[in-house]
N, C-alpha and C. Protein backbone atom coordinates (compact mmCIF):
# COMPACT_ATOMS: atom_id res chain seq x y z
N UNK A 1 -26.49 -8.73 2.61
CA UNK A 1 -25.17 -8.72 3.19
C UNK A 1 -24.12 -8.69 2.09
N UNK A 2 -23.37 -8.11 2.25
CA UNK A 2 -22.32 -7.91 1.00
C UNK A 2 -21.44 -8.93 1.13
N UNK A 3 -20.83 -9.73 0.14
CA UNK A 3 -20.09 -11.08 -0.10
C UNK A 3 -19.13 -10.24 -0.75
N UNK A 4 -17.68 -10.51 0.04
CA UNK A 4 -16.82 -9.82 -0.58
C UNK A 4 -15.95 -11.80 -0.40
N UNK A 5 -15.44 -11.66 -1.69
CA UNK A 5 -15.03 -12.94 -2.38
C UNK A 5 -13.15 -13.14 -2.24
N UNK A 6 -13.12 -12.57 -3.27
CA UNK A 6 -11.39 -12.59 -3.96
C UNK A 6 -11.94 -11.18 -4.20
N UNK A 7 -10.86 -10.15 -3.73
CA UNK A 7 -10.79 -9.23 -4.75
C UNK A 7 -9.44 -8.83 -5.54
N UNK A 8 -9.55 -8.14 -6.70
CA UNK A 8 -8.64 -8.36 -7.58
C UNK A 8 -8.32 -6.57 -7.27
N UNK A 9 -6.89 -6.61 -6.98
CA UNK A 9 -5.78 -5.38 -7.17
C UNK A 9 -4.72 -5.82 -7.54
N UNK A 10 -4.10 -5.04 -7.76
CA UNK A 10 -4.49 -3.26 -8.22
C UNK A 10 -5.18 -2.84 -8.94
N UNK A 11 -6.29 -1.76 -8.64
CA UNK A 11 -7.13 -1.42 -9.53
C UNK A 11 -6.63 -0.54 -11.30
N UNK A 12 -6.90 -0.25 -11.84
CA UNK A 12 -5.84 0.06 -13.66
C UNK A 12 -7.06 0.83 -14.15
N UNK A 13 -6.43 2.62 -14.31
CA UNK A 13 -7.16 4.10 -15.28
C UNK A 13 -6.24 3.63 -16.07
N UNK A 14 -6.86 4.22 -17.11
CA UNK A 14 -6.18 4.79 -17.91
C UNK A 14 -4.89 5.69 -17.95
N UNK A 15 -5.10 6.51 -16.65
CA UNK A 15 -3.61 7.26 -16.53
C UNK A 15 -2.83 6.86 -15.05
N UNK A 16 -3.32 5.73 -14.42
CA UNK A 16 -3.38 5.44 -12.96
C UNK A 16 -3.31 4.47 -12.30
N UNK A 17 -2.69 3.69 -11.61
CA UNK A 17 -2.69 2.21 -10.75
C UNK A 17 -2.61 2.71 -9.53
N UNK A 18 -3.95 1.97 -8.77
CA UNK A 18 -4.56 2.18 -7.29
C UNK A 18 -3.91 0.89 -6.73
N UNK A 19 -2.95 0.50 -5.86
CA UNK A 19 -2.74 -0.33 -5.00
C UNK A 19 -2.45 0.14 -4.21
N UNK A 20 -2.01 -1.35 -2.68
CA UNK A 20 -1.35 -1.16 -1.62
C UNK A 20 -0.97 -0.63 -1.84
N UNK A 21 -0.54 0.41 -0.24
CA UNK A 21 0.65 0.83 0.18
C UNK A 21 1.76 -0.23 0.64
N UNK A 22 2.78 0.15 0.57
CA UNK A 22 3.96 -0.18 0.64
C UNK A 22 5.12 0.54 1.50
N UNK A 23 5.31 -0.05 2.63
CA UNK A 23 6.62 0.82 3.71
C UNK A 23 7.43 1.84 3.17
N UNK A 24 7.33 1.91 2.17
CA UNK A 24 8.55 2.83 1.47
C UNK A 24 8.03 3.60 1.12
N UNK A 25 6.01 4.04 0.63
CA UNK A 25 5.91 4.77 0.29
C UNK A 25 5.57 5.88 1.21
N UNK A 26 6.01 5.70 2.81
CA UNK A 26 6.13 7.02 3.42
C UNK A 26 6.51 8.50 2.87
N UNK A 27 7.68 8.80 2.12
CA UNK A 27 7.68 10.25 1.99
C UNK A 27 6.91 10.79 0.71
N UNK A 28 6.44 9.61 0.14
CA UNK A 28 5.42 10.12 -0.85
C UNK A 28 4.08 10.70 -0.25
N UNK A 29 3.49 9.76 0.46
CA UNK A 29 2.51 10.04 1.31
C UNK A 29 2.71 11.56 2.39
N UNK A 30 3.82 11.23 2.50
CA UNK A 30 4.44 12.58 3.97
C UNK A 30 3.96 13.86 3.45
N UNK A 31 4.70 13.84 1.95
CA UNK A 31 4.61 15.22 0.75
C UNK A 31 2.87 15.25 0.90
N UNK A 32 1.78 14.90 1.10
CA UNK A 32 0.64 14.95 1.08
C UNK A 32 0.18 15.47 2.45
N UNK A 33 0.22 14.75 3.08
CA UNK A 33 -0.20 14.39 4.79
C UNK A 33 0.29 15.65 5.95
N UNK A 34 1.44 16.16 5.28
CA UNK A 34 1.91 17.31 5.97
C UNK A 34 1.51 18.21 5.12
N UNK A 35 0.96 18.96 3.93
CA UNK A 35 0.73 19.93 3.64
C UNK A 35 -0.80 20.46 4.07
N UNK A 36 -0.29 21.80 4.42
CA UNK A 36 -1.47 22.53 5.33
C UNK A 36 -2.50 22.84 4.34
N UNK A 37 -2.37 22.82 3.46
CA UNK A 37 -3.25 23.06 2.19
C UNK A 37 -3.92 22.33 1.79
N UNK A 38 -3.30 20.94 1.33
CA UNK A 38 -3.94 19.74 1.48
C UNK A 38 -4.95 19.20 1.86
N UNK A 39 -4.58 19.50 3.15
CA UNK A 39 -5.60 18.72 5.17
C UNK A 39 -5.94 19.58 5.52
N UNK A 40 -5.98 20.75 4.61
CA UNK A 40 -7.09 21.98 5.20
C UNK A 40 -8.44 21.74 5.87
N UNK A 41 -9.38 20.52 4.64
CA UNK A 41 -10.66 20.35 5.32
C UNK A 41 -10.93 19.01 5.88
N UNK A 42 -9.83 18.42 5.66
CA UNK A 42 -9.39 16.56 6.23
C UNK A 42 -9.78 16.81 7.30
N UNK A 43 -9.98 16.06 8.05
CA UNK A 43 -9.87 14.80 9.51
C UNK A 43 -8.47 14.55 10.10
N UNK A 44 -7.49 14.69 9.49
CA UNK A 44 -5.98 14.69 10.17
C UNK A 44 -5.57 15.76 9.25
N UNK A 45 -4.07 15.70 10.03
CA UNK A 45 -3.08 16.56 9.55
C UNK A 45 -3.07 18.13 9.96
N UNK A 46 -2.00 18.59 9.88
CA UNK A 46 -0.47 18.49 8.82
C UNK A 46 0.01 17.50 9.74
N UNK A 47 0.38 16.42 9.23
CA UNK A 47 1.09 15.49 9.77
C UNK A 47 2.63 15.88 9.88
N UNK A 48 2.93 15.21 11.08
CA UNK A 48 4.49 14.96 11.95
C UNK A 48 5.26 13.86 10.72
N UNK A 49 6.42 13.43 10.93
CA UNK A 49 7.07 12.45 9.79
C UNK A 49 6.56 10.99 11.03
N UNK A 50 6.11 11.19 12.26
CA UNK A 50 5.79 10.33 12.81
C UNK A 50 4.42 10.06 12.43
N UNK A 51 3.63 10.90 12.69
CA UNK A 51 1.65 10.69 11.92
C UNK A 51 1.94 9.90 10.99
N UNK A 52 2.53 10.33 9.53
CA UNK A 52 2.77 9.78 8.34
C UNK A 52 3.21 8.24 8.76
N UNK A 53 4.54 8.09 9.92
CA UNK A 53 4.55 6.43 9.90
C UNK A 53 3.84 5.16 10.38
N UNK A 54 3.11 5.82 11.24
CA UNK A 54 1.95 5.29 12.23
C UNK A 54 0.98 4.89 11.34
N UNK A 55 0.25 6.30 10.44
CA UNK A 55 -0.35 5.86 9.41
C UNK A 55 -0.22 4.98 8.06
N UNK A 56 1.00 4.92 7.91
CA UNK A 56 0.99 3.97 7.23
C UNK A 56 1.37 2.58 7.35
N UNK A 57 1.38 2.75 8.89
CA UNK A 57 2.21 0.96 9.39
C UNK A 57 0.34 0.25 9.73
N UNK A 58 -0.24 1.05 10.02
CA UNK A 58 -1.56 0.68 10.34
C UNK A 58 -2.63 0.23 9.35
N UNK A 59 -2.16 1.10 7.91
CA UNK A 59 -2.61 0.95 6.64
C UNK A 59 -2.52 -0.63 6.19
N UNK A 60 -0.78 -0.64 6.34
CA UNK A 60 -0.40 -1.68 5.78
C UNK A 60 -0.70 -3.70 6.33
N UNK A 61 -1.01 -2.99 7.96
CA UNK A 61 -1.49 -4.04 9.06
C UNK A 61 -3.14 -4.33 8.53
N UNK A 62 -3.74 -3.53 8.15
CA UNK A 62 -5.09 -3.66 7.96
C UNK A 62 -5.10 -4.83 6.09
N UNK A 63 -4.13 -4.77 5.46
CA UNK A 63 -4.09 -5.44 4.32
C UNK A 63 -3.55 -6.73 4.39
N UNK A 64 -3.82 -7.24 5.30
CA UNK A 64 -3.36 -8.72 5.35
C UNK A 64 -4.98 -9.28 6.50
N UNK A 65 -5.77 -8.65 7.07
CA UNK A 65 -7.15 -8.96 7.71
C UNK A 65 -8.06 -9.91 6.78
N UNK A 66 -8.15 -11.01 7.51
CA UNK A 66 -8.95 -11.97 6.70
C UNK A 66 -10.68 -11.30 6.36
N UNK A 67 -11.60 -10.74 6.85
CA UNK A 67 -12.14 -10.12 7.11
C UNK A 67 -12.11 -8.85 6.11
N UNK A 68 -11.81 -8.44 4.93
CA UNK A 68 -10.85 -6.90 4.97
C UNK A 68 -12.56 -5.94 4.31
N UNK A 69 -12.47 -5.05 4.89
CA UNK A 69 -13.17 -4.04 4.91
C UNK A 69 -13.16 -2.58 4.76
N UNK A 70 -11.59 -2.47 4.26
CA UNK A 70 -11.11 -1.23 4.11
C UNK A 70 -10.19 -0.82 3.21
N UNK A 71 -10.09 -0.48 2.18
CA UNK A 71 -9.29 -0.31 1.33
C UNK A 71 -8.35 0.89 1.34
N UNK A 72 -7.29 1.20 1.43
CA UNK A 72 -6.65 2.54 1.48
C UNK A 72 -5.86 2.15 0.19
N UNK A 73 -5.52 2.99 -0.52
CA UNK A 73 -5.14 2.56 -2.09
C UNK A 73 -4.32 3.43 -2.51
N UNK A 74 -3.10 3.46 -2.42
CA UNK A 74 -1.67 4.49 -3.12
C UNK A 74 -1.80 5.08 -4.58
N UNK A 75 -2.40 6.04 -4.72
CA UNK A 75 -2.86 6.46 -6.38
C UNK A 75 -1.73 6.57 -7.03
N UNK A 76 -1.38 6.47 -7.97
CA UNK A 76 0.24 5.75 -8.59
C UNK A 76 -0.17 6.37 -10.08
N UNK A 77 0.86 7.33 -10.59
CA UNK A 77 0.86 7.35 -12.23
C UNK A 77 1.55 6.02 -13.06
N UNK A 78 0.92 6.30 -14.07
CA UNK A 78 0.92 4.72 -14.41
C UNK A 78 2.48 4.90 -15.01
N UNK A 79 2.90 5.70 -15.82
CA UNK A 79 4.36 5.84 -16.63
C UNK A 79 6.03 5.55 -15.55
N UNK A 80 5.53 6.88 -14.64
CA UNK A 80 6.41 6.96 -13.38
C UNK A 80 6.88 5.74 -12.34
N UNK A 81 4.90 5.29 -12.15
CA UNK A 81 4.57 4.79 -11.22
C UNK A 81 5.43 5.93 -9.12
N UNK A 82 4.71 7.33 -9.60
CA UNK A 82 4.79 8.02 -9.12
C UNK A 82 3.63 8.06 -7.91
N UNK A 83 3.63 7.97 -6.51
CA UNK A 83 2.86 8.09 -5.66
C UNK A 83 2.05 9.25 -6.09
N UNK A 84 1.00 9.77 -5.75
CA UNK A 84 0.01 11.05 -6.11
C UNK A 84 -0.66 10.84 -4.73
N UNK A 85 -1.08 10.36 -4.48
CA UNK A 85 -2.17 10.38 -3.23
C UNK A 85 -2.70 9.06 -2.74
N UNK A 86 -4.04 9.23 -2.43
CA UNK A 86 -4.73 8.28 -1.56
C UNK A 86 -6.23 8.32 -2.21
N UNK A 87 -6.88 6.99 -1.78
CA UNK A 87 -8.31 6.90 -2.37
C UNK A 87 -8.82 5.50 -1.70
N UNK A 88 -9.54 5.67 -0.59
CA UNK A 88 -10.00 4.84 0.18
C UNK A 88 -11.25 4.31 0.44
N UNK A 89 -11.94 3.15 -0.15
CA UNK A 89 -13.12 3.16 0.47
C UNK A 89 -13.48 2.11 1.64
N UNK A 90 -14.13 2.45 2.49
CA UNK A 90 -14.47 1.34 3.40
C UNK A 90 -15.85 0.44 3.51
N UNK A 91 -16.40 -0.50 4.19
CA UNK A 91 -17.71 -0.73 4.60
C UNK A 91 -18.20 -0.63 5.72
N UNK A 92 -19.50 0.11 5.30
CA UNK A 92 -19.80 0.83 6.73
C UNK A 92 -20.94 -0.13 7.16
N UNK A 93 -21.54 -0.86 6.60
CA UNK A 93 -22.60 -1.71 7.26
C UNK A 93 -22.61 -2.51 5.91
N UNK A 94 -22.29 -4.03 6.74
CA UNK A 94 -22.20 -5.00 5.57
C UNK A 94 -23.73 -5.72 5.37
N UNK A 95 -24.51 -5.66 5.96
CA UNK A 95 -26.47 -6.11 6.05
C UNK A 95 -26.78 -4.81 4.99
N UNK A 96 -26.64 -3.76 5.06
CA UNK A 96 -27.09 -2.97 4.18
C UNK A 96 -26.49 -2.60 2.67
N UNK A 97 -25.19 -3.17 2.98
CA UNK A 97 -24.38 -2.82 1.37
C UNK A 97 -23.65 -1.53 1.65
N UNK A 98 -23.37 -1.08 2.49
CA UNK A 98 -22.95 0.76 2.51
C UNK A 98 -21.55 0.63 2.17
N UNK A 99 -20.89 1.54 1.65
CA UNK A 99 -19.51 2.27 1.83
C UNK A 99 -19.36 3.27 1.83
N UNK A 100 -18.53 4.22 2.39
CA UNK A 100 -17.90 5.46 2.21
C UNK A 100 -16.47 5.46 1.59
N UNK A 101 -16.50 6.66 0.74
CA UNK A 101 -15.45 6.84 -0.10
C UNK A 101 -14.21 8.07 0.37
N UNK A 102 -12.96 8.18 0.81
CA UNK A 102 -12.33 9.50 0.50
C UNK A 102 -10.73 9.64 -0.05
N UNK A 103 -10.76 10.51 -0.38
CA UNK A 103 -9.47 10.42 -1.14
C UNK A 103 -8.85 12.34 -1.09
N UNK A 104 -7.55 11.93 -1.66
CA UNK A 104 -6.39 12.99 -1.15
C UNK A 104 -5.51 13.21 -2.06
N UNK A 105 -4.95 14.27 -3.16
CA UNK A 105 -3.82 13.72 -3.85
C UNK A 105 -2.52 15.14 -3.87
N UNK A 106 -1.55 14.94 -3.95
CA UNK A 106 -0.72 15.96 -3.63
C UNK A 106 -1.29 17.07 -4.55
N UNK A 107 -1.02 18.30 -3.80
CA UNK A 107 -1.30 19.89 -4.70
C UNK A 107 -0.69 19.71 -6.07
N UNK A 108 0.34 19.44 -6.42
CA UNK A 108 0.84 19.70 -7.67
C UNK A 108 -0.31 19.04 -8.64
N UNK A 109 -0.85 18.04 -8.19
CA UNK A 109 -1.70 17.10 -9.07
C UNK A 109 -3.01 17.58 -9.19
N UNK A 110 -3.37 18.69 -8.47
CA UNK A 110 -4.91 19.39 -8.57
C UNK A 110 -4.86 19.28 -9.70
N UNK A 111 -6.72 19.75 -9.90
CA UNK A 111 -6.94 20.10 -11.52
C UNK A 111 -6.62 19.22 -13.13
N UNK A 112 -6.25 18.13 -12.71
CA UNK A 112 -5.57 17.18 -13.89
C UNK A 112 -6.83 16.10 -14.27
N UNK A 113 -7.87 16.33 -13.25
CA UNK A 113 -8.66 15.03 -13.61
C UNK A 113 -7.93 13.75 -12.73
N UNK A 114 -7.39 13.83 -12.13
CA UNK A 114 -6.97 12.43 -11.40
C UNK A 114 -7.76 11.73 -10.48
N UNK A 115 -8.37 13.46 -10.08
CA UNK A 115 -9.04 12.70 -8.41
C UNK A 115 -10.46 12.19 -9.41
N UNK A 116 -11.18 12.40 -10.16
CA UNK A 116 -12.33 11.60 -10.37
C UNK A 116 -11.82 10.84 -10.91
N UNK A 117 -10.80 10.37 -11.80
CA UNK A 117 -10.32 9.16 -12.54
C UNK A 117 -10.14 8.02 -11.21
N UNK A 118 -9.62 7.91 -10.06
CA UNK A 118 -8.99 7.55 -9.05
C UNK A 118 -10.69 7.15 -8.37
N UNK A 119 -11.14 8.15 -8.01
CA UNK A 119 -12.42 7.90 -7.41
C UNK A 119 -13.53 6.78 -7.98
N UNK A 120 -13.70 7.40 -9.53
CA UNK A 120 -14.63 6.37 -10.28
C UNK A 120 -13.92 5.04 -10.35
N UNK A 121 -12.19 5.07 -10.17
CA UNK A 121 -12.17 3.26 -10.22
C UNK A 121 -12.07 2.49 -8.92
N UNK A 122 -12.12 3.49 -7.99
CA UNK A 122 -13.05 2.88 -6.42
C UNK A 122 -14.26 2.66 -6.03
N UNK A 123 -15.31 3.60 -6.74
CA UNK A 123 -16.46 3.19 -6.72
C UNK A 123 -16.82 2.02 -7.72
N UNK A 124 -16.35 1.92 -8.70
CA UNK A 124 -16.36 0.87 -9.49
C UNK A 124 -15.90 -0.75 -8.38
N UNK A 125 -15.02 -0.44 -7.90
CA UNK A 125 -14.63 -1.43 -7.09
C UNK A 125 -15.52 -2.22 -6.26
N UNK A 126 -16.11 -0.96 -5.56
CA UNK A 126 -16.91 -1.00 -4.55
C UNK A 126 -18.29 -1.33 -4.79
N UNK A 127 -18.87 -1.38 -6.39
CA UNK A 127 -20.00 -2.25 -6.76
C UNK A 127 -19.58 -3.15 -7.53
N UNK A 128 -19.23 -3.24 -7.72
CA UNK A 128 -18.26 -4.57 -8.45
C UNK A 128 -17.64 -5.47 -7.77
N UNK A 129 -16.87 -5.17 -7.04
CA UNK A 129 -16.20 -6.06 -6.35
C UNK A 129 -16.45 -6.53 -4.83
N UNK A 130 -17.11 -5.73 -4.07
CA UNK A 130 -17.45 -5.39 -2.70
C UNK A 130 -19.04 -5.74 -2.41
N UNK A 131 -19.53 -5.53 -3.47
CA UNK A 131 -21.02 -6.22 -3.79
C UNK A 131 -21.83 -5.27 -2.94
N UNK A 132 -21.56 -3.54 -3.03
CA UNK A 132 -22.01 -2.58 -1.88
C UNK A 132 -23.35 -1.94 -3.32
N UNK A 133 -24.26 -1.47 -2.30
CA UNK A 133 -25.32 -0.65 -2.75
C UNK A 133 -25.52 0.05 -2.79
N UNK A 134 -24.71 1.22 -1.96
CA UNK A 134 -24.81 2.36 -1.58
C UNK A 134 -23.21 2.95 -1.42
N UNK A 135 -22.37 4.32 -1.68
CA UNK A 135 -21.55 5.05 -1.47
C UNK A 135 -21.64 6.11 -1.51
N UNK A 136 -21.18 6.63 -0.47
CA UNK A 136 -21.55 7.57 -0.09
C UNK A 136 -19.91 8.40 0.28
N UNK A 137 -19.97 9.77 0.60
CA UNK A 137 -18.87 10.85 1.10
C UNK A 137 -19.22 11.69 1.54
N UNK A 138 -18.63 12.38 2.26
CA UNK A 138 -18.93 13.97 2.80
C UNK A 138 -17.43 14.83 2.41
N UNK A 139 -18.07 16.11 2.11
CA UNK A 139 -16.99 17.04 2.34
C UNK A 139 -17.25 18.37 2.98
N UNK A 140 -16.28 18.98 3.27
CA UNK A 140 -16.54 20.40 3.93
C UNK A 140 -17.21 21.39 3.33
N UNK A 141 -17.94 22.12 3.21
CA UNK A 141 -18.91 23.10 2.67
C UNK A 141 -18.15 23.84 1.92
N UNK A 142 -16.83 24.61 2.18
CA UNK A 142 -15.54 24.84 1.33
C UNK A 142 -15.09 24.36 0.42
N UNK A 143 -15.14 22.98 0.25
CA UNK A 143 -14.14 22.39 -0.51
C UNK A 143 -14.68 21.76 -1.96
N UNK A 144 -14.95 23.05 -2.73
CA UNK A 144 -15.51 22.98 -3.44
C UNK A 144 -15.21 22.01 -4.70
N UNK A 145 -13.84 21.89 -4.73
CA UNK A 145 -13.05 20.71 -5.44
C UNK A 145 -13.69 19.40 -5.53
N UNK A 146 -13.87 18.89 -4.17
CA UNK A 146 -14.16 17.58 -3.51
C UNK A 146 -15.24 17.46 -3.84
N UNK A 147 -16.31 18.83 -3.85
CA UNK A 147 -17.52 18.52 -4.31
C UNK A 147 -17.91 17.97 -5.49
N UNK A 148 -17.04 18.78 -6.84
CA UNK A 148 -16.96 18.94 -7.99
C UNK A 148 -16.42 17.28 -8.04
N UNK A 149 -15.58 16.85 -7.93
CA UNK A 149 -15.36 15.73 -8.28
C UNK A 149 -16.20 14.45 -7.80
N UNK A 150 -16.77 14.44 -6.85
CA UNK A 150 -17.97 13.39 -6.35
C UNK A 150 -19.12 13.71 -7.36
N UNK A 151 -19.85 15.52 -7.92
CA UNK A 151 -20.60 15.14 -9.08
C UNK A 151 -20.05 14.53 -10.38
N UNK A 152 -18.57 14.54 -11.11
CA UNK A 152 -18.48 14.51 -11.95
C UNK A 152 -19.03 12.71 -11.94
N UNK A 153 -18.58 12.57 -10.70
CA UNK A 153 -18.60 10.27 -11.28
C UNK A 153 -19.96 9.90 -10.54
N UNK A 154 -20.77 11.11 -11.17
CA UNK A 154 -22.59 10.73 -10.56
C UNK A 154 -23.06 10.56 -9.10
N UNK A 155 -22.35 11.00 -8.46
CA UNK A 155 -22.54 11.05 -7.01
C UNK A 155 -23.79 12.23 -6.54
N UNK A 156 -24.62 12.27 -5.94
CA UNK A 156 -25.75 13.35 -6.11
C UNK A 156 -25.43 13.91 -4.58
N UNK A 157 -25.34 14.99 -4.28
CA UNK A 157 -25.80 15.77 -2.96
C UNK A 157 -26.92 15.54 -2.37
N UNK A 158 -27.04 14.67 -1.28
CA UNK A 158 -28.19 14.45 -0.51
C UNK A 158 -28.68 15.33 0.55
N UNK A 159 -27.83 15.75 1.28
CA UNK A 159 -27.79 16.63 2.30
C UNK A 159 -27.22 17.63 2.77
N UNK A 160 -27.25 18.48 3.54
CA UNK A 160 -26.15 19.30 4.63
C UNK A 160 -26.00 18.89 6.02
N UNK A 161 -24.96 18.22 6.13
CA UNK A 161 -24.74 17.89 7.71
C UNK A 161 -24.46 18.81 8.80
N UNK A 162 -25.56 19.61 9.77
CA UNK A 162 -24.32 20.50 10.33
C UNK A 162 -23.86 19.73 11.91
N UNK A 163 -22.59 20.30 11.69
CA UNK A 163 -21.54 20.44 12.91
C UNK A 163 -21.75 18.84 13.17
N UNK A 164 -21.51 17.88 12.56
CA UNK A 164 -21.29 16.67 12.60
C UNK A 164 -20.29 15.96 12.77
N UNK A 165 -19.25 16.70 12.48
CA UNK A 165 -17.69 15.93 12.92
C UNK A 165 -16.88 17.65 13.70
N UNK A 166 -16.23 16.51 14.96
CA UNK A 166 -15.60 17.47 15.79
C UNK A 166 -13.86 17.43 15.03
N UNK A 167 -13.78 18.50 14.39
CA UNK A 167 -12.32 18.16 13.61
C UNK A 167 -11.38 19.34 14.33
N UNK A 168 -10.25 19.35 14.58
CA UNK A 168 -9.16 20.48 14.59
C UNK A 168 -9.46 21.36 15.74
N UNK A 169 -10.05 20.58 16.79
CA UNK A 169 -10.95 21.83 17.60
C UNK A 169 -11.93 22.71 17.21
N UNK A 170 -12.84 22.06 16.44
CA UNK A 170 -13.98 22.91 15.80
C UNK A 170 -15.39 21.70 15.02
N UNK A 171 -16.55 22.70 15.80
CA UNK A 171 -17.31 21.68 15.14
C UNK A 171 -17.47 21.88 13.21
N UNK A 172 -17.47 20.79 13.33
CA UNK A 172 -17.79 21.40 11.04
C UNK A 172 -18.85 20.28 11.04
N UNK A 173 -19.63 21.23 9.81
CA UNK A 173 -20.80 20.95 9.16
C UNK A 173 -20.06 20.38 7.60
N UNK A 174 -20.77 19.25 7.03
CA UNK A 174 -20.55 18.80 5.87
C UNK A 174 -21.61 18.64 4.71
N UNK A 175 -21.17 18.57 3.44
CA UNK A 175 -22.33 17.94 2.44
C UNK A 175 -22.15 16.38 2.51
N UNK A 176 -23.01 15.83 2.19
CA UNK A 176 -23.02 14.50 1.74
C UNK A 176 -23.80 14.05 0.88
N UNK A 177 -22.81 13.39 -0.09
CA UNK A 177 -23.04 13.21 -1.03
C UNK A 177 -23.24 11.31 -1.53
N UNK A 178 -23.85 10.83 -2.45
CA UNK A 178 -23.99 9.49 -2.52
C UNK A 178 -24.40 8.70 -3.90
N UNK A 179 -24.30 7.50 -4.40
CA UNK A 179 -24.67 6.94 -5.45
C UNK A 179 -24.76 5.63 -5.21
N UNK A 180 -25.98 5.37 -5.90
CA UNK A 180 -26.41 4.45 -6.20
C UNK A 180 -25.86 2.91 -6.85
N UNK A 181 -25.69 1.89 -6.94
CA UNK A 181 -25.35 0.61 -7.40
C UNK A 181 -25.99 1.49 -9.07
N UNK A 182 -26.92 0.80 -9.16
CA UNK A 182 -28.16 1.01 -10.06
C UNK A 182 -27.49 2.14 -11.00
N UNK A 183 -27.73 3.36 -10.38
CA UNK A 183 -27.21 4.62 -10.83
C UNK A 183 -25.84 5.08 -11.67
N UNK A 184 -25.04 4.19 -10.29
CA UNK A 184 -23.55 3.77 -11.01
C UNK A 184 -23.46 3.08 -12.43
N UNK A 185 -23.95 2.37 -12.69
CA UNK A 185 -24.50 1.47 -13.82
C UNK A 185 -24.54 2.68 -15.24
N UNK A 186 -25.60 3.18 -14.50
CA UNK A 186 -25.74 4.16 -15.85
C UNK A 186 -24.92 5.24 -16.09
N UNK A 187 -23.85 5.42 -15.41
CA UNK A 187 -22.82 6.60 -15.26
C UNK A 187 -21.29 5.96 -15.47
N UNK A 188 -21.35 4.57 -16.18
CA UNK A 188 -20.29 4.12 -16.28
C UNK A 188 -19.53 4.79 -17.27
C-alpha cells in the first residue's frame, strides 16, 4: 500500500518549479487549454474561458484533500516564474503502488527539453515521495512528441491499446508506456 506521508512542494529542475495552481493562473493555463494544437490528442479541449475556470477551481479544491492523490502541478520557469504548462500525476491503485503520469505545455515551449525535465521531476516524486511502484502513461499513436519524451526519462512501451478511450466523438487507440521504481533508480 503506498504511504504517502508529508509531501514536500514545489518540486525544483534545474530550469523549472512544479507547484500548485493558483486562481490567477487561469489565462496562463487558458493560452494552453484552448489551443487546438495543443489538445489535439488530449482528453479535453479547446477549452471555453469557462472549461479553463471550472478546471482550475476543481484543481485547486482537490489540493487541500486530506487523503490527496492527485497532483496537478503548474510547470513554472524558474527566472520568469512564467506558467508553461501542466504535469500531473495521480494514484491509480494505492494496494498496488500504481500511478499515471500526463502533462501539457504551451506550443511556444515545444522542443526545449522542458516536457522531460518537468516529467522526470514527477516521476521522481512519485517514487520518492508517493512510495508508487509502477508509472505508467498513454499517448495517441500520433503524438510522437509525447512518445519521445516518456522514452527519454526511461519509460519503456509496453503496449498498443486499441480504441480504449472514447475521446472527441471518436474511439482512439493508445501506446502505453511505463517504468519501473527499480528501473527509475537506474535512470536517475
Amino acid at each position: 500500500m503506498c504511504r504517502i506521508s508529508q509531501v514536500n512542494l514545489p518540486l525544483e529542475t534545474q530550469r523549472l518549479i512544479l507547484r500548485d495552481f493558483v486562481k490567477s493562473d487561469w489565462p496562463a493555463v487558458h493560452k494552453y487549454a484552448s489551443d487546438p494544437k495543443v489538445v489535439r490528442y488530449l482528453t479535453f479541449g479547446a477549452n471555453s474561458e469557462e472549461d479553463t475556470k471550472n478546471f482550475l477551481q476543481t484543481e485547486i479544491s482537490l489540493q487541500g484533500e486530506e487523503h490527496h492523490q492527485h497532483f496537478a502541478l503548474a510547470v513554472t520557469l524558474k527566472p520568469r516564474k512564467q506558467l508553461i504548462g501542466i504535469c500531473r500525476i495521480s494514484i491509480q491503485d494505492t494496494d498496488n503502488k500504481i500511478g499515471s503520469i500526463g502533462y501539457c505545455l504551451t506550443q511556444e515551449f515545444w522542443g526545449q527539453g522542458y516536457a522531460p525535465e518537468a516529467v522526470k521531476a514527477v516521476v521522481s516524486f512519485g517514487f520518492q515521495q508517493l512510495d508508487l511502484h509502477r508509472i505508467f502513461a498513454n499517448c495517441h499513436p500520433e503524438n510522437i512528441a509525447s512518445a519521445r519524451v516518456m522514452q527519454k526519462i526511461g519509460m519503456q512501451q509496453e503496449g498498443y491499446l486499441r480504441e480504449h478511450h472514447w475521446i472527441k466523438g471518436e474511439w482512439r487507440d493508445s501506446w502505453l508506456y511505463a517504468i519501473l521504481e527499480h528501473e527509475w533508480r537506474g535512470v536517475k
